[in-house]
Structure formats: structure tokens, C-alpha cells
C-alpha atoms as a PDB file:
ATOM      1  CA  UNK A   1     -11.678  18.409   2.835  1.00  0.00           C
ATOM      2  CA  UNK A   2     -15.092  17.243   1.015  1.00  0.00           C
ATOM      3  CA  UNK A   3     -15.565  13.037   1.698  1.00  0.00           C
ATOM      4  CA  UNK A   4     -15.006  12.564  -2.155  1.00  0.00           C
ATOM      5  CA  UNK A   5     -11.882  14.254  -2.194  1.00  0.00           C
ATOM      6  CA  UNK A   6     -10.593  12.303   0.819  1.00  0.00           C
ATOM      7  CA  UNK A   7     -11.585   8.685  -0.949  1.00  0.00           C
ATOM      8  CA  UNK A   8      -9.694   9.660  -4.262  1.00  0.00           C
ATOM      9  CA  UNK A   9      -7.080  10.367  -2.276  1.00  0.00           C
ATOM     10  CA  UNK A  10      -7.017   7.631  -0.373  1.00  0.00           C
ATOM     11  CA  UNK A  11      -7.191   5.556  -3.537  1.00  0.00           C
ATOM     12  CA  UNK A  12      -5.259   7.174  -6.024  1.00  0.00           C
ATOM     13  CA  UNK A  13      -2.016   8.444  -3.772  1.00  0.00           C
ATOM     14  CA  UNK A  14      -1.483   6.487  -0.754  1.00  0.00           C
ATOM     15  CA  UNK A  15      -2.867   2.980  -1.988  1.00  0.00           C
ATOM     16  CA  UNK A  16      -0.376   3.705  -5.169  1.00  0.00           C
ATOM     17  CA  UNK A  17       2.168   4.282  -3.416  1.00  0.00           C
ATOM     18  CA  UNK A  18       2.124   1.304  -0.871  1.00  0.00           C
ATOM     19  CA  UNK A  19       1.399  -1.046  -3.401  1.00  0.00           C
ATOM     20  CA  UNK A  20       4.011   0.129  -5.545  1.00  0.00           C
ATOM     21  CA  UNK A  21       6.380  -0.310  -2.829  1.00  0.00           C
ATOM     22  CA  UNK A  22       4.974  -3.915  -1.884  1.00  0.00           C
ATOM     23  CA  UNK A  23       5.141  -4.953  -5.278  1.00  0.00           C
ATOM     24  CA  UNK A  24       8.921  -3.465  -5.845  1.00  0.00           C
ATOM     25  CA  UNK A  25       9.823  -5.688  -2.285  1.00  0.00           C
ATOM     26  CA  UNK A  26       8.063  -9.344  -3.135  1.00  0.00           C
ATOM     27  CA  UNK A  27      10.136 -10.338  -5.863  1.00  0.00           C
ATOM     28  CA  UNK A  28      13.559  -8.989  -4.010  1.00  0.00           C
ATOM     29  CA  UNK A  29      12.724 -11.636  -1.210  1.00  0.00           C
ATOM     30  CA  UNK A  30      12.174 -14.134  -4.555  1.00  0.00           C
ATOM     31  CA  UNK A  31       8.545 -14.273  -3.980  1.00  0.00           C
ATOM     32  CA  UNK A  32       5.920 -14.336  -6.503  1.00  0.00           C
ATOM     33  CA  UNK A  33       2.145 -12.697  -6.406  1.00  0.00           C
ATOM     34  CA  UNK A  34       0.732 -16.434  -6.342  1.00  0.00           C
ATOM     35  CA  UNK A  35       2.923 -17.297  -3.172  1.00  0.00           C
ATOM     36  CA  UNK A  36       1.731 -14.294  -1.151  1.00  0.00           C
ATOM     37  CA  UNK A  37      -1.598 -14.782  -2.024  1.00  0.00           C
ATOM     38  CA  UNK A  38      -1.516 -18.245  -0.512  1.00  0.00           C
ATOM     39  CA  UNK A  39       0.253 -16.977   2.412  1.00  0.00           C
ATOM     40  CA  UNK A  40      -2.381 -14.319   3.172  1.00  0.00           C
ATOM     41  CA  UNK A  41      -4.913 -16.439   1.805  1.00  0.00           C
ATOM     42  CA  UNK A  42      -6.195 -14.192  -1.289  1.00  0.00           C
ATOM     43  CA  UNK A  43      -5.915 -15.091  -4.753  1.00  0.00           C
ATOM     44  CA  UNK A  44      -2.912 -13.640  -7.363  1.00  0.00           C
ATOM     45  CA  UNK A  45      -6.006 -11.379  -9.123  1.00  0.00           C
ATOM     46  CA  UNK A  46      -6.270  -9.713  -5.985  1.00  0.00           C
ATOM     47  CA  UNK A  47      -2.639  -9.264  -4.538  1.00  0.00           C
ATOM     48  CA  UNK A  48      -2.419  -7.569  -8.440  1.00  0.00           C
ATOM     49  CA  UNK A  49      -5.197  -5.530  -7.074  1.00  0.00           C
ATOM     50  CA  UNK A  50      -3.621  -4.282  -4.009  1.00  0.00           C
ATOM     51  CA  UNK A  51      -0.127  -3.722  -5.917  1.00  0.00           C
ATOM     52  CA  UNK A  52      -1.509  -1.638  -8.626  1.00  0.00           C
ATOM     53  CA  UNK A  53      -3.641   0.618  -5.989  1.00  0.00           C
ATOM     54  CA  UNK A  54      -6.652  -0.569  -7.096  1.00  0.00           C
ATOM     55  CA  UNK A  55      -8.367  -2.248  -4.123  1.00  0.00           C
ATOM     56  CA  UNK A  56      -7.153  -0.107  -0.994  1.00  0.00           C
ATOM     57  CA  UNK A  57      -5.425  -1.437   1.878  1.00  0.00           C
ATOM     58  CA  UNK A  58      -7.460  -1.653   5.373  1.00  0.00           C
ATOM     59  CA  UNK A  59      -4.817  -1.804   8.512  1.00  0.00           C
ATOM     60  CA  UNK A  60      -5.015  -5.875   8.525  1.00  0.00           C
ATOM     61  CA  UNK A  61      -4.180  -6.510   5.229  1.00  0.00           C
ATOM     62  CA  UNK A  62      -1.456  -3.594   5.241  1.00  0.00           C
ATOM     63  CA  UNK A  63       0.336  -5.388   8.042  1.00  0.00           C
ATOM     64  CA  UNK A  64       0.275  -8.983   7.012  1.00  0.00           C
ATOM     65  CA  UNK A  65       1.585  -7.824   3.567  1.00  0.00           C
ATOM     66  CA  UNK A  66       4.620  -6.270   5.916  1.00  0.00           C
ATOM     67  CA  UNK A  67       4.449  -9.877   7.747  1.00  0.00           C
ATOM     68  CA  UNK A  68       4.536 -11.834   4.480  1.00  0.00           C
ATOM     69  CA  UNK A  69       7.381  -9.724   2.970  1.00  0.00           C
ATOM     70  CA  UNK A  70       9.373 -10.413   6.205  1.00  0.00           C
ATOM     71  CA  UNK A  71       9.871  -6.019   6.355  1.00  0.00           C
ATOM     72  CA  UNK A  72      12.036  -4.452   8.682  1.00  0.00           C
ATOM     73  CA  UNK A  73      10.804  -1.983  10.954  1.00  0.00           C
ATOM     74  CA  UNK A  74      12.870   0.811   9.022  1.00  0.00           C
ATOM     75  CA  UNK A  75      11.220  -0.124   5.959  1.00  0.00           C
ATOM     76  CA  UNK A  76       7.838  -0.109   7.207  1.00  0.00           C
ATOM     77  CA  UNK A  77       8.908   3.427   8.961  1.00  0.00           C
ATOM     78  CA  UNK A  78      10.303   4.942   5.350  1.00  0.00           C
ATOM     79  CA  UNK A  79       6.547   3.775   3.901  1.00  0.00           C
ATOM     80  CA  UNK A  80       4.666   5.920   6.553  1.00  0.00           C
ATOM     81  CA  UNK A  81       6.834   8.830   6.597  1.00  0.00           C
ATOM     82  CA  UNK A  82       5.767   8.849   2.486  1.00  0.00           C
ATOM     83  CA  UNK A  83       2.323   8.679   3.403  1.00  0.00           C
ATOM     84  CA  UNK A  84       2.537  11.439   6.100  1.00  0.00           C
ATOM     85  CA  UNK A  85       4.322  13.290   3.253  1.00  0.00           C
ATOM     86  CA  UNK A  86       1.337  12.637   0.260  1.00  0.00           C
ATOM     87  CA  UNK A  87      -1.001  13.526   3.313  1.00  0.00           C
ATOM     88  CA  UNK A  88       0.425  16.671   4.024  1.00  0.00           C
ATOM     89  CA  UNK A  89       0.869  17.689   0.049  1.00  0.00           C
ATOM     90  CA  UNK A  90      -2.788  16.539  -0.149  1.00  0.00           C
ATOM     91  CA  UNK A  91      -3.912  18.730   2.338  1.00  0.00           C
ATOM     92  CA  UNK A  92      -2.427  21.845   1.485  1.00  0.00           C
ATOM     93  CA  UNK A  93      -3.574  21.431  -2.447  1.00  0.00           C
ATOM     94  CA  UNK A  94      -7.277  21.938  -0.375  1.00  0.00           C
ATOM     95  CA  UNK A  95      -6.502  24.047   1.944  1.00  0.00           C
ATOM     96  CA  UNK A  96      -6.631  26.883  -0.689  1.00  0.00           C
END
């Protein structure tokens, strides 16, 4: 897979995805976008940013949204076996 194709991927399915996910979780635990950001120290603009897909995640900031949202191990499990899934899709879409 061409370096191009791997960053749009990277940025348009998996970063989706997770902050889809993130975003469907925060207000379930009754927290809002401006009380994560001041838990993880970033503003409301840029938890947006990470929930929409826009900015993508680095490991860090992947796992301290998980801390934040007070996840369960199951749900952080069910969130990787998605992304192994996109992955794998991914992957055989270039394959050919």
C-alpha cells in the first residue's frame, strides 16, 4: 500500500470511527466536550476535532480519552477489533 493511501486511511476510516465512538460514550457518562478537554488539558475546538476524525489520534491521546471516559476494558477491546476489521477491508480493497 502507497504512503498516501495509508494516511487517508488512517484519517478518514479509523480516526472516524474512534471518534465517533468517543463522542457517542462522553455524553452517556454526562460529560460534555468542554469537561474532557479540561481533563486532558485541550480545548472543546479540539476534542470536536478528534470526535469528528479530523485531527487523528496518536496512542497517548487515544488512551487518556479511554481514561477520561472511565472505559471498560471490553469496550476498549470492541473499538480495536473494529479497527482490525476497517484494516483488514482496507487492505484487501489494495491488494487487487
Amino acid at each position: 500500500m502507497a504512503c498516501i493511501e495509508m494516511d487517508l486511511f488512517n484519517k478518514y476510516e479509523i480516526n472516524k470511527y474512534i471518534g465517533k465512538t468517543l463522542k457517542v460514550k462522553r455524553p452517556k457518562i454526562g460529560m460534555t466536550g468542554k469537561e474532557i478537554g479540561s481533563l486532558l488539558k485541550l480545548s472543546q475546538q479540539q476534542i470536536s476535532r478528534y470526535e469528528s476524525g479530523r485531527t487523528p489520534f496518536n496512542v497517548d491521546v487515544l488512551f487518556n480519552f479511554f481514561f477520561a471516559l472511565r472505559m471498560e476494558a471490553e469496550e476498549i477491546s470492541l473499538i480495536f477489533s473494529a479497527m482490525t476489521y476497517i484494516y483488514n477491508d482496507t487492505l484487501n480493497i489494495y491488494r487487487y
